[in-house]
Protein backbone atom coordinates (compact mmCIF):
# COMPACT_ATOMS: atom_id res chain seq x y z
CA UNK A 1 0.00 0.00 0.00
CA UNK A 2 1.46 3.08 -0.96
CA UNK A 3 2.10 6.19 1.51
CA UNK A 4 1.98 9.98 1.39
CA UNK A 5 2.96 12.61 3.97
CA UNK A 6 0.26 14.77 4.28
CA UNK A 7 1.66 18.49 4.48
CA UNK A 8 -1.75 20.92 4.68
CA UNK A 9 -2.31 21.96 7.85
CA UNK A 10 -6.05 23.35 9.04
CA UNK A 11 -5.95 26.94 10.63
CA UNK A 12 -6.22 27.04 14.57
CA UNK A 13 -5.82 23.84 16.39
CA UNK A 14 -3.48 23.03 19.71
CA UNK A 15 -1.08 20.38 20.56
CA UNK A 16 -1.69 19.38 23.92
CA UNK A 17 0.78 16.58 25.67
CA UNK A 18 -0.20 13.13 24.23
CA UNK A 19 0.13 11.26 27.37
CA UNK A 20 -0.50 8.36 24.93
CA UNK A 21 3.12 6.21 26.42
CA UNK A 22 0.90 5.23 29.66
CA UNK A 23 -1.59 3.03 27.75
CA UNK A 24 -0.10 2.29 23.71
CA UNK A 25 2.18 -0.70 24.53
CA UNK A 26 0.15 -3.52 26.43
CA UNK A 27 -2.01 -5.69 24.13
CA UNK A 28 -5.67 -5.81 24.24
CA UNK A 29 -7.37 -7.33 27.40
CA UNK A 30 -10.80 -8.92 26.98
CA UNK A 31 -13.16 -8.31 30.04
CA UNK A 32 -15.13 -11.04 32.11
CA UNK A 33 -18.56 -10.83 31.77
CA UNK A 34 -20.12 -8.82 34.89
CA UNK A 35 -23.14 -10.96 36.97
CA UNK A 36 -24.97 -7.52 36.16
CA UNK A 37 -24.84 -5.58 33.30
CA UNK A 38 -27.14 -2.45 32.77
CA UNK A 39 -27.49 -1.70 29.58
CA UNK A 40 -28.24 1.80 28.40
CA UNK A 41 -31.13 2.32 25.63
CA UNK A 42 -29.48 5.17 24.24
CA UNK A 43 -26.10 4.66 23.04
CA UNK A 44 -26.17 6.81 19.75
CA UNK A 45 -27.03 10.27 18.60
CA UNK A 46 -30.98 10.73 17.82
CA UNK A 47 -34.32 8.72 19.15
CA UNK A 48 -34.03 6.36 22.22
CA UNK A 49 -34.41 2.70 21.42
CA UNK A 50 -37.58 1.19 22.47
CA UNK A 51 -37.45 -1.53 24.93
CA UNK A 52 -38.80 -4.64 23.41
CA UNK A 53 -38.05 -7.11 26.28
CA UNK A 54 -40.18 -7.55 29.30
CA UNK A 55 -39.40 -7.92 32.71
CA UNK A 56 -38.58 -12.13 33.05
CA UNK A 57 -37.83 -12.35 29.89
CA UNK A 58 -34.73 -15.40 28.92
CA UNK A 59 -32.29 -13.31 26.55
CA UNK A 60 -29.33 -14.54 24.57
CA UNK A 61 -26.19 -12.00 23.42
CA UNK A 62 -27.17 -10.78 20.27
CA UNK A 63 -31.25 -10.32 21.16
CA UNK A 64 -32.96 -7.46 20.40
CA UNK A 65 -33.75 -5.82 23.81
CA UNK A 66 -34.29 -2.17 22.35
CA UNK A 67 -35.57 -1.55 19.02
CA UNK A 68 -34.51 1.88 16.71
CA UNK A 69 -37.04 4.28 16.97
CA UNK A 70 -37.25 6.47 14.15
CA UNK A 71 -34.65 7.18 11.37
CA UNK A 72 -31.82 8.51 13.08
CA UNK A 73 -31.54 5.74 15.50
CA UNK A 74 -30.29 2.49 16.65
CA UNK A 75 -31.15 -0.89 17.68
CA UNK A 76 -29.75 -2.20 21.20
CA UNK A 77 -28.86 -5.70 22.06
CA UNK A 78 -28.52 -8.19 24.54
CA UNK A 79 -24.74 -8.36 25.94
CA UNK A 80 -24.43 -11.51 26.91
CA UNK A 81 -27.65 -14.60 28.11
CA UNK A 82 -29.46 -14.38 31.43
CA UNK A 83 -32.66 -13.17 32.43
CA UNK A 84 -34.10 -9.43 32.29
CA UNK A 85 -34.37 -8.45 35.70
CA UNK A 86 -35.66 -4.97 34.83
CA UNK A 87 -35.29 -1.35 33.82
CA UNK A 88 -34.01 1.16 35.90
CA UNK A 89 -33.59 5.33 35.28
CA UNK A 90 -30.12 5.76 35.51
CA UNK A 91 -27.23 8.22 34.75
CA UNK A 92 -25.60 8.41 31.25
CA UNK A 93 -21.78 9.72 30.80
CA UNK A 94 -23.29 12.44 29.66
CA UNK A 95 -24.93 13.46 32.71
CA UNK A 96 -28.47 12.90 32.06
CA UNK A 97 -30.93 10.17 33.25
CA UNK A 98 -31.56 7.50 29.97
CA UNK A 99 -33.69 3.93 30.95
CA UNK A 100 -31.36 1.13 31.60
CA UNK A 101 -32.08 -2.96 31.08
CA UNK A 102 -30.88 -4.40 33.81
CA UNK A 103 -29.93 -8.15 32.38
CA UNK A 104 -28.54 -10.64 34.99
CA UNK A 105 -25.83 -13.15 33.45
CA UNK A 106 -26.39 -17.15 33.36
CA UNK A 107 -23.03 -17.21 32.73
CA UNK A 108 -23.88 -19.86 29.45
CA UNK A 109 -22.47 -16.22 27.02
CA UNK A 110 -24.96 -18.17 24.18
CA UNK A 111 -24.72 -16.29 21.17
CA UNK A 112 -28.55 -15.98 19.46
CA UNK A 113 -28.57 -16.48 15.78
CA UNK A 114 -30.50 -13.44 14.82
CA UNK A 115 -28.09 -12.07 12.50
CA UNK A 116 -26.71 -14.90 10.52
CA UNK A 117 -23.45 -14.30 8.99
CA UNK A 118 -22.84 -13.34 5.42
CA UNK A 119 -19.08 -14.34 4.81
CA UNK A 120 -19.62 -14.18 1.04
CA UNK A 121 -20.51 -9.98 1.50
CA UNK A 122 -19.01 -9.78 -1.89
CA UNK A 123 -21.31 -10.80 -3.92
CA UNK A 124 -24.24 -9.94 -1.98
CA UNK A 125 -26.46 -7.01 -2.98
CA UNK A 126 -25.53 -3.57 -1.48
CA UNK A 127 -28.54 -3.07 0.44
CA UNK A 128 -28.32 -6.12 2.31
CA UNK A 129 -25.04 -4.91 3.58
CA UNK A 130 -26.23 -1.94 4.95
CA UNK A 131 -29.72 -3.53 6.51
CA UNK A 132 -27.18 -5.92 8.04
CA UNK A 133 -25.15 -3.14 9.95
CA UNK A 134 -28.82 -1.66 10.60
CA UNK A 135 -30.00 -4.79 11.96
CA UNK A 136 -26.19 -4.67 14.36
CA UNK A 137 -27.41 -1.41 15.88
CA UNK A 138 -23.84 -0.21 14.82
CA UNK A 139 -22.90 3.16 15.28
CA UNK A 140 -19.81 5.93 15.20
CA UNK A 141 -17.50 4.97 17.93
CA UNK A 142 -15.35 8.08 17.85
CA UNK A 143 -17.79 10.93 17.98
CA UNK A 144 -21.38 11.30 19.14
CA UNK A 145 -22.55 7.52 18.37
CA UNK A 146 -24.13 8.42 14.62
CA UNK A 147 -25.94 5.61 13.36
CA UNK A 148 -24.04 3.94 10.65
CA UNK A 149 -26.26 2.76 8.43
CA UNK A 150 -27.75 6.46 7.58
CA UNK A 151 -24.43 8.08 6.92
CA UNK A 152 -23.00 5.23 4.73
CA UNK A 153 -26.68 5.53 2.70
CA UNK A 154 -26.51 8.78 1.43
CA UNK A 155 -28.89 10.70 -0.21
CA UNK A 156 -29.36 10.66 -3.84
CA UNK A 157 -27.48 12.75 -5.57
CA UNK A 158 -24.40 12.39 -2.97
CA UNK A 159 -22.18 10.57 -4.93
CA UNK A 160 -19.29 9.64 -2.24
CA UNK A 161 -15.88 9.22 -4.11
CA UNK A 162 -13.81 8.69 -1.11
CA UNK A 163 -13.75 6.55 2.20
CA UNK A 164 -10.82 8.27 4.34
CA UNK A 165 -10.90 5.99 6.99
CA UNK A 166 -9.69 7.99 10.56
CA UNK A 167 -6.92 6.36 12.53
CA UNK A 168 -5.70 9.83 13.84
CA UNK A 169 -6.84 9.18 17.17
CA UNK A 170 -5.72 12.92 17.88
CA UNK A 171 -6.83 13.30 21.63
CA UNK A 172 -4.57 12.87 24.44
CA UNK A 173 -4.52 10.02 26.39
CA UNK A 174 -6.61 7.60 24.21
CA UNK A 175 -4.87 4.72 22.17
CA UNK A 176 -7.71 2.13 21.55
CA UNK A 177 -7.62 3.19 18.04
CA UNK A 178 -3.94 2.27 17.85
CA UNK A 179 -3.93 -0.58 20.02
CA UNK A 180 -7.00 -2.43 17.41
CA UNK A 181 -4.85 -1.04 14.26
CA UNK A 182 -1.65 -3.04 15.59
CA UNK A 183 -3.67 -6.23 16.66
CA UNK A 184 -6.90 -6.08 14.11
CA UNK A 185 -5.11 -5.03 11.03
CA UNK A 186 -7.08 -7.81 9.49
CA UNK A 187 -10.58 -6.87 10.29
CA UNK A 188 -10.25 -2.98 9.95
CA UNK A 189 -9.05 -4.17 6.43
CA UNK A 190 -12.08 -5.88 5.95
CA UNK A 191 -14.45 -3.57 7.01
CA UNK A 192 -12.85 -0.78 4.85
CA UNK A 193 -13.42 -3.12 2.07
CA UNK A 194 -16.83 -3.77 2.91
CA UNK A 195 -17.57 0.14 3.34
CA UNK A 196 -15.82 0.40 0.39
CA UNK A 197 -17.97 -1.48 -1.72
CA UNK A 198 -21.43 -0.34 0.10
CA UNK A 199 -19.95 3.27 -1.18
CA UNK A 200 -19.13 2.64 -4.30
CA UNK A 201 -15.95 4.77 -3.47
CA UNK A 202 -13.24 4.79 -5.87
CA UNK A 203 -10.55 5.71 -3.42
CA UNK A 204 -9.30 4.94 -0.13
CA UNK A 205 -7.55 6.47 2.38
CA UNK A 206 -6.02 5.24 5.49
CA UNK A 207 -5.54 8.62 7.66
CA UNK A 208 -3.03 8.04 10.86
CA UNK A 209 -1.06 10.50 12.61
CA UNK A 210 2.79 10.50 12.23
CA UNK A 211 3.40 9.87 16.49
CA UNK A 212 1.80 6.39 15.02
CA UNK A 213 4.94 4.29 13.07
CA UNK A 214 3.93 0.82 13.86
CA UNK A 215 0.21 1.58 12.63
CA UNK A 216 1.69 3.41 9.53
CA UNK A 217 3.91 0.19 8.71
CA UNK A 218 0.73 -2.69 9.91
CA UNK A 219 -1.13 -0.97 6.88
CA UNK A 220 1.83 -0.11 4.60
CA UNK A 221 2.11 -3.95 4.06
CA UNK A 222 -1.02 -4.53 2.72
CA UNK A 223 -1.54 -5.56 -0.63
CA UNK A 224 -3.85 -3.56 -2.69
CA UNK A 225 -4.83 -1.36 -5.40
CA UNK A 226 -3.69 2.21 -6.25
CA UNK A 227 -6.32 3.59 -5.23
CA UNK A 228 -5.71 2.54 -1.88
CA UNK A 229 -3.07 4.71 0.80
CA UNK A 230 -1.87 5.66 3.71
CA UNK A 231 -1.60 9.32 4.57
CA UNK A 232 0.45 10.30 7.47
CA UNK A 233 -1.03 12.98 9.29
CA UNK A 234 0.98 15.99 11.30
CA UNK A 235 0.39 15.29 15.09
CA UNK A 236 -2.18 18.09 15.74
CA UNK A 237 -5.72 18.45 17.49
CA UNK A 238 -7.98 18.10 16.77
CA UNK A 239 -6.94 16.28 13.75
CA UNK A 240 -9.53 13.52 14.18
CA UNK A 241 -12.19 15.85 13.07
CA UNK A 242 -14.14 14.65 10.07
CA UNK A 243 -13.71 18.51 8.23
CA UNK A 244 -10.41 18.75 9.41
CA UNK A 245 -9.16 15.47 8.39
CA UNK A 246 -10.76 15.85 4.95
CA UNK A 247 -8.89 18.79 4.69
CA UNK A 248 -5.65 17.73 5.42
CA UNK A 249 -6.31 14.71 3.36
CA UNK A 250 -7.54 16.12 0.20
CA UNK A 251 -7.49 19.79 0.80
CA UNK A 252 -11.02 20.11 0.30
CA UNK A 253 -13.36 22.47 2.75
CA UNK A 254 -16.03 20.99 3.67
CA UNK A 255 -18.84 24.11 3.84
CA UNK A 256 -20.05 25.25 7.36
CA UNK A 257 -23.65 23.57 7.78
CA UNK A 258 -22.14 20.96 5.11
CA UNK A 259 -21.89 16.93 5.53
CA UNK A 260 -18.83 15.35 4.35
CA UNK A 261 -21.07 14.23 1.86
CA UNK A 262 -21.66 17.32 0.26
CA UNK A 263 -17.68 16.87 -1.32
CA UNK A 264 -17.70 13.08 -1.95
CA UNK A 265 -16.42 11.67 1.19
CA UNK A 266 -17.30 9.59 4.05
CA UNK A 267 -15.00 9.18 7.08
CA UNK A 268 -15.22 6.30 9.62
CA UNK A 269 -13.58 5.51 12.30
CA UNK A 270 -11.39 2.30 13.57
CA UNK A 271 -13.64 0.86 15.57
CA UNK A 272 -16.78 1.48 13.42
CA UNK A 273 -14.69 -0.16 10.91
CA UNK A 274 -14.46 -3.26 12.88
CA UNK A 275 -17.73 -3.24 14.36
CA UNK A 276 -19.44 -3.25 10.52
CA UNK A 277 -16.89 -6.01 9.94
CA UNK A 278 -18.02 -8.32 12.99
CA UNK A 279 -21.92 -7.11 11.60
CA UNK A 280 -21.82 -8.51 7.98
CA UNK A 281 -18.92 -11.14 8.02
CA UNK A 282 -19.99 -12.65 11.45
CA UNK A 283 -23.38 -11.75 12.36
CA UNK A 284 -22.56 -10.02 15.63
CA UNK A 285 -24.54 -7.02 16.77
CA UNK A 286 -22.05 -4.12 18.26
CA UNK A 287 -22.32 -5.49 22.04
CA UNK A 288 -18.81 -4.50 23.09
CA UNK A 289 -15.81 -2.24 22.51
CA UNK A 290 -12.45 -1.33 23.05
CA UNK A 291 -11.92 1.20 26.26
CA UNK A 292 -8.46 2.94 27.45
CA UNK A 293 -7.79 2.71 30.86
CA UNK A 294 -5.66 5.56 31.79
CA UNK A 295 -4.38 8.14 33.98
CA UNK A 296 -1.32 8.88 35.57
CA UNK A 297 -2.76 7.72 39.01
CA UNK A 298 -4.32 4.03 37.46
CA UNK A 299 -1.90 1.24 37.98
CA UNK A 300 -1.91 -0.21 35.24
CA UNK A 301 -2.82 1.49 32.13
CA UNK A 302 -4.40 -0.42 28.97
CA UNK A 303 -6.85 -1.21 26.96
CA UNK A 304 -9.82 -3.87 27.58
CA UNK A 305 -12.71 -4.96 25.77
CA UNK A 306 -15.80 -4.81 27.52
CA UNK A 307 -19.53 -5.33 27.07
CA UNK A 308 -22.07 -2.75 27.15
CA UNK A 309 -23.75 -2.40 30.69
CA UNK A 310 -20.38 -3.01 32.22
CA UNK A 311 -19.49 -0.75 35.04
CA UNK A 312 -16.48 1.64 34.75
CA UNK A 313 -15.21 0.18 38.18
CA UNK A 314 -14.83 -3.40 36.43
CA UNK A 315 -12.77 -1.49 34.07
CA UNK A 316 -10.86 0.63 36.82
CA UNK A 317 -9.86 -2.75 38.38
CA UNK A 318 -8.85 -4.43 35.57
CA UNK A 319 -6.04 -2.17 35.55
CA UNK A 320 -4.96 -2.60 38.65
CA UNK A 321 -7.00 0.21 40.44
CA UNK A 322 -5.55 3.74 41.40
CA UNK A 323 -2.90 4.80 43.95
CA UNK A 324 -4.94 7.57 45.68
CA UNK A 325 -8.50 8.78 45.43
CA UNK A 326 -9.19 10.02 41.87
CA UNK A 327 -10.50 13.85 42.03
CA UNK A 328 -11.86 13.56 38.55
CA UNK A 329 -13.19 11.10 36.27
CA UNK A 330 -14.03 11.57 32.27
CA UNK A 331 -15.78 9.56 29.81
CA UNK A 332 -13.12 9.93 26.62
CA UNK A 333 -10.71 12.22 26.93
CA UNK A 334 -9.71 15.65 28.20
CA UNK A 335 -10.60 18.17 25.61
CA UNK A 336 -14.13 16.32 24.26
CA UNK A 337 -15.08 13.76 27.20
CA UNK A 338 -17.96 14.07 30.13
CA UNK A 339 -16.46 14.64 33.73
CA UNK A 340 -18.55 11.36 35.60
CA UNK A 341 -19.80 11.60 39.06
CA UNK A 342 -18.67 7.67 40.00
CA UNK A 343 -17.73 4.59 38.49
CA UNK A 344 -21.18 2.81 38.76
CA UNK A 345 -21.86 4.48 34.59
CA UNK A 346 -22.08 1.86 31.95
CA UNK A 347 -19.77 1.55 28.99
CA UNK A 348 -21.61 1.97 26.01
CA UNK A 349 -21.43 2.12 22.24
CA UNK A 350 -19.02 5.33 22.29
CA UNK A 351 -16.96 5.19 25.42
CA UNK A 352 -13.69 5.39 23.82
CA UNK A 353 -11.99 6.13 27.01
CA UNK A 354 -12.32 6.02 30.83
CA UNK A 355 -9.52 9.01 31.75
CA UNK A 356 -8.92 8.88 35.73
CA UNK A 357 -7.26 12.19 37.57
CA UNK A 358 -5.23 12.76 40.68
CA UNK A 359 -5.21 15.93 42.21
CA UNK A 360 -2.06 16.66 40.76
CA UNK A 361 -3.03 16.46 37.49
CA UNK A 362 -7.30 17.49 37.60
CA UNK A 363 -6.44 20.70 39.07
CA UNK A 364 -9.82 23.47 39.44
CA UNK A 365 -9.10 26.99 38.26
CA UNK A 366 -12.02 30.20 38.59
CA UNK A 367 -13.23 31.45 35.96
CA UNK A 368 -12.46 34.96 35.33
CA UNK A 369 -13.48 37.95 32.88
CA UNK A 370 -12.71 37.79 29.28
CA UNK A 371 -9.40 40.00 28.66
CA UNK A 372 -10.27 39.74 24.77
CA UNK A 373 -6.39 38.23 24.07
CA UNK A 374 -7.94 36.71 21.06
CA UNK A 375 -6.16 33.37 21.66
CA UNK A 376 -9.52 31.57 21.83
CA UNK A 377 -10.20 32.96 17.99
CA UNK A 378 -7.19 32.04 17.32
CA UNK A 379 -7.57 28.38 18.28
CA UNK A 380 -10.51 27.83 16.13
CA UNK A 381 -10.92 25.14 13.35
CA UNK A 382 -13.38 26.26 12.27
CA UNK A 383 -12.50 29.96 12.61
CA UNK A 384 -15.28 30.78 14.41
CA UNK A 385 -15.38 34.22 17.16
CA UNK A 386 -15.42 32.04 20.77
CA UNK A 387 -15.52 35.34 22.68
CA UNK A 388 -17.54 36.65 20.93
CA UNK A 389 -19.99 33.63 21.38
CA UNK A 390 -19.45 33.01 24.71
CA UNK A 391 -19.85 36.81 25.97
CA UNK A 392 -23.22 36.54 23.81
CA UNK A 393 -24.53 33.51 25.91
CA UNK A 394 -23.58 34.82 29.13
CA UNK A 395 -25.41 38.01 28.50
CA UNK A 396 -28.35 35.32 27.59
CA UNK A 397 -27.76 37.12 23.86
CA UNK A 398 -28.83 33.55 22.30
CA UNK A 399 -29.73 34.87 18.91
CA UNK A 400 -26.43 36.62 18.71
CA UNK A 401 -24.82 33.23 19.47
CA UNK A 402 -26.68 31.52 16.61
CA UNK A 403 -26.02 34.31 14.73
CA UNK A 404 -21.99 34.10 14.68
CA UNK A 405 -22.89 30.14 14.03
CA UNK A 406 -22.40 28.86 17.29
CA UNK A 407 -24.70 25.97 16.19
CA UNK A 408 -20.93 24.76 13.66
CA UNK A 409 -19.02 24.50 16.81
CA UNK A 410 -18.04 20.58 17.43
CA UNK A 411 -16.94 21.35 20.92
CA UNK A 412 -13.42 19.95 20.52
CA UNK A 413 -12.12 22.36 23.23
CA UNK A 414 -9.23 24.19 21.83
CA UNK A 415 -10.45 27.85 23.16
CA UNK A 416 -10.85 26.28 26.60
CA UNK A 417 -7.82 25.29 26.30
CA UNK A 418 -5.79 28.14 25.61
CA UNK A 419 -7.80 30.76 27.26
CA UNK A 420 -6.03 32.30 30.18
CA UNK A 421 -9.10 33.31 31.90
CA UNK A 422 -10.12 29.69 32.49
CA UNK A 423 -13.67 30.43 31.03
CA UNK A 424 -15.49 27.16 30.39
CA UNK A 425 -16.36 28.66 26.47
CA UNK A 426 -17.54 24.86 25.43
CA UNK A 427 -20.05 24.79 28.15
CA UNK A 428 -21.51 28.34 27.27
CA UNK A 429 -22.07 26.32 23.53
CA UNK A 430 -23.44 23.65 24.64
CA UNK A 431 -25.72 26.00 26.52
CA UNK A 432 -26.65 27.50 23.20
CA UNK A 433 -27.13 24.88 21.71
CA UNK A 434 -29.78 23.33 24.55
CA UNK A 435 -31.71 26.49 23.94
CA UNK A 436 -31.63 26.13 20.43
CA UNK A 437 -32.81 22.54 20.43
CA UNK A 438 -35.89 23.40 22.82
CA UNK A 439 -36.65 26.57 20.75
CA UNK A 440 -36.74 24.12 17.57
CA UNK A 441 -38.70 21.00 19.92
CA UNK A 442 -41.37 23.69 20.93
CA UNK A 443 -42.09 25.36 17.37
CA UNK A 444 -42.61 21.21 16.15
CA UNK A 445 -44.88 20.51 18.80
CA UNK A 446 -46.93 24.18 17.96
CA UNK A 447 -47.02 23.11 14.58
CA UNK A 448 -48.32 19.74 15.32
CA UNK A 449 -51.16 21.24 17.79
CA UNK A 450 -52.11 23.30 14.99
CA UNK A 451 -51.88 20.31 12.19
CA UNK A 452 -54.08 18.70 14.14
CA UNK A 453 -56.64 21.62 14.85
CA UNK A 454 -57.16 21.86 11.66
CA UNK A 455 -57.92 18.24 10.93
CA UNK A 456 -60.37 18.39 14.04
């Protein structure tokens, strides 16, 4: 496979410490199955899956339990076999209450047969390869959890040329990414090759960053066609961004409101990669991932797979524990992931990362006044006006906010970063955004009241 060094570099950006040494070198570690697992219903970006399993009810792994409900969303499965003991309103990573199935393990693992395997995917018909990842309940596992099977179906008239396929894994601390490219070079290949063909994309590109050799060199020896490569990437954040990684790829922009659709490409991740692969080839439903283990106070730092519904604790102690009392916990990592009020929060679909703090290193700073440095403008993929967004929101100036496009901003966390001020900029966004989203959930439900006046 041949290989380019990519040399475009996006405006704005930061280059935090890696931190990636503590976790990158010890192989993969598969979990135990828990005697409990409590499985979250929402595990993806849009509707909450429907629970479809009743309270006494004999699962195996791979059953249904919660059903997509609506287009933009996705199906949930059974982990493992047992017995539904069941649901229970519990905290998400991302701080709000979601329902949980609470499924107790027989310990039998018996794998249902729901999906049956289609190891001949290449000469099956292109719609049955993406009702099969569908019917998995697969979704992105390095973002927001974007169900799969609507962003590799685009719209007609989206013609996608390109797959660039994101092995960047640009934010500190997390190597799962890495750690699956070294050990499942074989079934990321696969799945590119299977997304490859549901695309129709002519060209393929393998996007890792340069602090990344032994990844680079796993893929370089693959043999393939020419329109197959590697590009090696510039360590930078927040490189793993689908606009930003376009760019650097192809130095195409992709335009603000845009899809990477709108210019031909599609970008998946690693572990989405592997997940469609275990979908079609083996007729497994995504049940499980890959999760760093890290911090500077964990003992033992690494990488495990885990079920769903498993508790970050199980995880915590499969690597040995901690040396003092963590003062902070995230889901992911430290410029995009959820600070977690204990370890008793299920892994899910997207938890890419289970980041532990000592005091030493999850130190509090105050907020302070905006001294209009500019840094946080500066910092700015996407070249947006972070003070000037953030002194909107506090003033409750929401339109002004939506105005300078505050609805663009993928809350990667550069201005946080570098402000000197401390000011938490990506929560005032996210704040924005909230208001935005009830704004838009009210008008629907006025317009539906007066749809069905009318028919009345």
């Amino acid at each position: 496979m041949k290989t380019i060094k990519s040399t475009r570099m996006f405006g704005g950006g930061v280059h935090p410490p890696e931190k990636k040494d503590l976790s990158c070198k010890p192989a993969l570690v598969t979990l135990p199955v828990p005697a409990i697992l409590k499985v979250p219903l929402v595990q993806h970006l849009g509707a909450p899956a429907k629970a479809v399993v009743e309270v006494g009810a004999q699962v195996k792994r791979g059953d249904m339990i919660g059903a997509a409900a609506g287009f933009i969303s996705a199906s949930v499965h059974a982990p493992t076999s047992g017995v539904v003991k069941g649901f229970e309103m519990l905290p998400a990573a991302v701080g709000r209450l979601v329902q949980h199935c609470v499924i107790e393990a027989d310990g039998l693992d018996a794998r249902s047969d729901l999906i049956q395997p289609l190891p001949d995917w290449e000469s099956r018909d292109v719609k049955e390869l993406i009702d099969r990842v569908a019917e998995a309940g697969v979704v992105g596992m390095g973002g927001a959890g974007f169900p799969t099977h609507v962003k590799i179906n685009p719209p007609p008239g989206k013609r996608v040329h390109t797959l660039i396929v994101n092995g960047a894994e640009c934010e500190p601390y997390l190597t799962s990414d890495h750690r699956m490219m070294l050990e499942r070079t074989a079934d990321v290949w696969e799945g590119i090759r299977i997304l490859r063909k549901i695309l129709g994309a002519q060209k393929v590109w393998i996007c890792i960053e340069e602090n990344k050799p032994d990844a680079i060199a796993a893929f370089a020896k693959i043999d393939c066609d020419d329109d197959v490569g590697v590009a090696i990437l510039k360590t930078f954040y927040p490189h793993g961004s689908e606009k930003q990684h376009i760019w650097a790829t192809l130095g195409v922009e992709v335009p603000a409101g845009g899809l990477p659709a709108d210019v031909g490409c599609v970008v998946e991740n690693i572990g989405t990669l592997i997940a469609i692969q275990e979908a079609v080839v083996k007729g497994w439903p995504s049940d499980s991932r890959c999760v760093t283990v890290t911090g500077e106070t964990v003992v033992n730092p690494g990488n495990f797979y885990a079920r769903c519904g498993t508790p970050y604790a199980d995880l915590i102690a499969a690597a040995g524990g901690t040396r003092e009392k963590p003062r902070k916990m995230i889901a992911g990592g430290p410029m995009m992931g959820f600070a977690v009020a204990n370890a008793q929060v299920a892994v899910t679909k997207t938890t890419s990362g289970i980041l532990v703090l000592d005091a030493a290193h999850a130190t509090e700073f105050s907020s302070m006044a905006c001294i209009s440095c500019g840094r946080c403008n500066r910092a700015c993929p996407l070249r947006l006006l972070p003070s000037e967004m953030s002194c909107a929101i506090e003033a409750d100036d929401i339109d002004t906010a939506i105005d300078l496009h505050v609805i663009d901003c993928y809350e990667c966390g550069c201005c946080s970063y570098v402000c000197p001020s401390h000011r938490p900029l990506v929560q005032h966004f996210r704040r924005a955004k909230g208001v935005l989203a009830a704004r838009n959930a009210k008008a629907r439900a006025e317009a539906q009241a007066k749809a069905q006046e009318k028919k009345s």
